[in-house]
Protein backbone atom coordinates (compact mmCIF):
# COMPACT_ATOMS: atom_id res chain seq x y z
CA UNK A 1 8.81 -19.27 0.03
CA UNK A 2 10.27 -20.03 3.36
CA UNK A 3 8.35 -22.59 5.60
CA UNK A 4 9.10 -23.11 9.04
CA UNK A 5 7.55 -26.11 10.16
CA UNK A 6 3.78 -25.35 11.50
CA UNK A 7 4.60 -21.87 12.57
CA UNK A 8 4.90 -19.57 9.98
CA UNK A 9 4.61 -19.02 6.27
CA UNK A 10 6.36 -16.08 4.40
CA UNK A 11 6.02 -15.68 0.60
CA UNK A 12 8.33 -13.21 -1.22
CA UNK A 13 6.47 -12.04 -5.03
CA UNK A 14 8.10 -10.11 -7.37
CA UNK A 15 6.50 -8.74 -10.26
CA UNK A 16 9.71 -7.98 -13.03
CA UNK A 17 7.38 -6.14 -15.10
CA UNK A 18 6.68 -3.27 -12.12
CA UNK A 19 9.54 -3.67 -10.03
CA UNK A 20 7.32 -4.50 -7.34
CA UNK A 21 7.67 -6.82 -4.48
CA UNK A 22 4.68 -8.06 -2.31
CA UNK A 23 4.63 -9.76 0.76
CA UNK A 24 2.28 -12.13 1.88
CA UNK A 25 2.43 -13.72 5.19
CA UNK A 26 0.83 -16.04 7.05
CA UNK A 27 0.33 -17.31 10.62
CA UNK A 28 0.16 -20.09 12.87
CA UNK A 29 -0.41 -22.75 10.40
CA UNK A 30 -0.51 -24.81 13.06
CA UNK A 31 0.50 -28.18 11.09
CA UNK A 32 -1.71 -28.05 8.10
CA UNK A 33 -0.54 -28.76 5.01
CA UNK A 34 -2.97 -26.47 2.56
CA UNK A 35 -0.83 -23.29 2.79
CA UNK A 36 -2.54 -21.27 0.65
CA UNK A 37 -5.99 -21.95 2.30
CA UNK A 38 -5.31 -22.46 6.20
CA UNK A 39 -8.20 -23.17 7.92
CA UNK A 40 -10.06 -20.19 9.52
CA UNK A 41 -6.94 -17.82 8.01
CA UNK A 42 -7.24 -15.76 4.86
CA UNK A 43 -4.46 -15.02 3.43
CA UNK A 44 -2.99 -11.32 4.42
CA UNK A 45 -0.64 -8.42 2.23
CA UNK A 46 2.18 -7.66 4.80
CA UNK A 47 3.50 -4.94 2.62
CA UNK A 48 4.29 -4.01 -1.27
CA UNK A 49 8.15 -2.54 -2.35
CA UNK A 50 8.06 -0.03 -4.40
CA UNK A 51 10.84 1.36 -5.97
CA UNK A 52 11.41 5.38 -6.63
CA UNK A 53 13.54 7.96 -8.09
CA UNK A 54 14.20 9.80 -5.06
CA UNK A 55 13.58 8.61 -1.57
CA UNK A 56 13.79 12.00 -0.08
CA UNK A 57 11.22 13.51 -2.55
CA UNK A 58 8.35 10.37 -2.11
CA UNK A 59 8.95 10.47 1.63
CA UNK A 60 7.72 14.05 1.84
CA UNK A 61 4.64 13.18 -0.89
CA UNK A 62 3.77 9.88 0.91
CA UNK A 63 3.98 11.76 4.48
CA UNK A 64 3.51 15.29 4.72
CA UNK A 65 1.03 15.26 1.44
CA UNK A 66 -1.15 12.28 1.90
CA UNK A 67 -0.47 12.66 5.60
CA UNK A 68 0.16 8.69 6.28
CA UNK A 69 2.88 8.12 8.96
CA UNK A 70 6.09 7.32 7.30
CA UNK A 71 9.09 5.69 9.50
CA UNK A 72 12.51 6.99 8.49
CA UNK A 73 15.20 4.57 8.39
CA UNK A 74 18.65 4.41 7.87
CA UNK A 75 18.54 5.61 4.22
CA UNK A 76 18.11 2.12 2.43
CA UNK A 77 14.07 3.00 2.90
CA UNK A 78 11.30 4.42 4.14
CA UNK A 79 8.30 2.36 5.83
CA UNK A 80 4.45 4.11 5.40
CA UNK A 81 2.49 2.40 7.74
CA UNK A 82 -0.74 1.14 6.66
CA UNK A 83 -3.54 -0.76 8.57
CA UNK A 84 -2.48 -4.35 8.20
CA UNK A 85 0.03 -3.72 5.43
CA UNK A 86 2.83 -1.87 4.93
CA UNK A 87 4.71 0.15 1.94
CA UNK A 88 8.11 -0.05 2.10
CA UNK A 89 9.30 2.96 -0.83
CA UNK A 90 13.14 2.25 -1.58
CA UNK A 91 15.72 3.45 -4.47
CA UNK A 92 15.77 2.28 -7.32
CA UNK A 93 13.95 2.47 -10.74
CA UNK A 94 10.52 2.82 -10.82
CA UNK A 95 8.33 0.88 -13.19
CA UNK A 96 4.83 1.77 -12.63
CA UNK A 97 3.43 -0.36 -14.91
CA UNK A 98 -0.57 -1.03 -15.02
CA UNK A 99 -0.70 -1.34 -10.90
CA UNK A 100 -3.02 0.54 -8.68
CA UNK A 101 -2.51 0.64 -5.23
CA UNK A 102 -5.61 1.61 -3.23
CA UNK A 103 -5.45 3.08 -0.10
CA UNK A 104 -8.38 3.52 2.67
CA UNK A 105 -8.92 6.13 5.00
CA UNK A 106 -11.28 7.02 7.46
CA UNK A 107 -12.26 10.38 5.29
CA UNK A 108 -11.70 10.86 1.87
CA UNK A 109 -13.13 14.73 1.56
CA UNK A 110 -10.81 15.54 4.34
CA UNK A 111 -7.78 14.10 2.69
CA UNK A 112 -8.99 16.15 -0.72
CA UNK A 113 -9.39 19.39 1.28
CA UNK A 114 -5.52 18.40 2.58
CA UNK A 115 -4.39 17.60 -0.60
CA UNK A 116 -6.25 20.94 -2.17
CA UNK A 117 -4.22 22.96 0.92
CA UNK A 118 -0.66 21.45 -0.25
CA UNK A 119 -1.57 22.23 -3.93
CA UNK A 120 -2.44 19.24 -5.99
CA UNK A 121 -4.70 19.56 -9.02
CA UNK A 122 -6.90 16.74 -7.55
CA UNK A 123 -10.57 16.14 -8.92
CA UNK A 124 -12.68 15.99 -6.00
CA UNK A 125 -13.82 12.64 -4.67
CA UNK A 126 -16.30 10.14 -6.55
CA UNK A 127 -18.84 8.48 -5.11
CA UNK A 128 -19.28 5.00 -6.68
CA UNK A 129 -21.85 2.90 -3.92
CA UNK A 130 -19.18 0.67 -2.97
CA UNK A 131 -16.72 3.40 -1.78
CA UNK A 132 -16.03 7.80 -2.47
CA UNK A 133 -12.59 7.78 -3.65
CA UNK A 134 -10.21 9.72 -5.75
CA UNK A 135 -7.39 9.17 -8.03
CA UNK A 136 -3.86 10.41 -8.02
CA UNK A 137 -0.37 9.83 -9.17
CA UNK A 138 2.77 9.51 -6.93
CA UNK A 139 5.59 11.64 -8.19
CA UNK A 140 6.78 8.30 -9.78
CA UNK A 141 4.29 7.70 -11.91
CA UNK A 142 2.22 5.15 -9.38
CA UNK A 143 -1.60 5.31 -10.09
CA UNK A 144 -3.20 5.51 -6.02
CA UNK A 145 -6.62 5.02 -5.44
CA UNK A 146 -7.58 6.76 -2.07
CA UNK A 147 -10.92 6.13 -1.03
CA UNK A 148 -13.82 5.86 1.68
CA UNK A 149 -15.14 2.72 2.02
CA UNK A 150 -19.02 2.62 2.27
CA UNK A 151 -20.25 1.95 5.49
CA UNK A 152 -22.74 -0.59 5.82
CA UNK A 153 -26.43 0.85 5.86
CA UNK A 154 -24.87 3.55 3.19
């Protein structure tokens, strides 16, 4: 954890078992001293690490098959850019372990019509009350959860 004095709060998790890293941060603490309850601030997911077998190859999946904007860098990783959060994918070796990672977007029988057009044996989306979603898994072995999110008055 780094803590620097009211201003900001960064905590650094890693889970050995997945390989995973997740990032919670928080702002403006503005002097109080319960940091994992500030007053009037819930706590926030900044982004999740995940590592993979080939950068190149979960780029293009992440990207051009889900169709979520990725950010190239320099080769050490590539940044998908989620509402809020982000996924940073970098090498390594991938563990996926017994993680889902559930992703929301605005329309989940679009996306399966997408990911129909770019050839994935996909079952077509469920709709649970809380949320239509589907499930897949990246070419690493990650479970995703891509869903809808009920709208209220659903």
């Amino acid at each position: 954890m780094i803590y620097n004095g009211d201003a900001v709060e960064f905590n650094l998790l890693f889970h050995a078992a997945s390989n995973v890293y997740y990032g919670i941060f928080f702002q403006n603490l503005q002097g109080k001293k319960n940091f994992m309850n500030p007053p009037d601030t819930a706590p926030a997911l900044y982004f999740v690490w995940l590592e993979v077998s080939d950068l190149s190859r979960s780029s293009v999946f992440y990207g051009q098959t889900l169709g979520l904007p990725v950010q190239e860098t320099e080769g050490a990783f590539v940044v998908v850019t989620l509402h809020g959060a982000s996924l940073y994918l970098a090498p390594g070796h991938p563990t996926p372990g017994n993680m889902y990672l559930a992703i929301a977007v605005a329309d989940i029988d679009l996306l399966y019509q997408h990911l129909l057009e770019q050839g994935l044996d996909v079952s077509s989306p469920q709709d649970e009350g809380w949320a239509r979603y589907l499930e897949l898994t990246d070419p690493d072995g990650y479970r995703l959860l891509l869903l809808t999110p009920a709208q209220e008055g659903d």
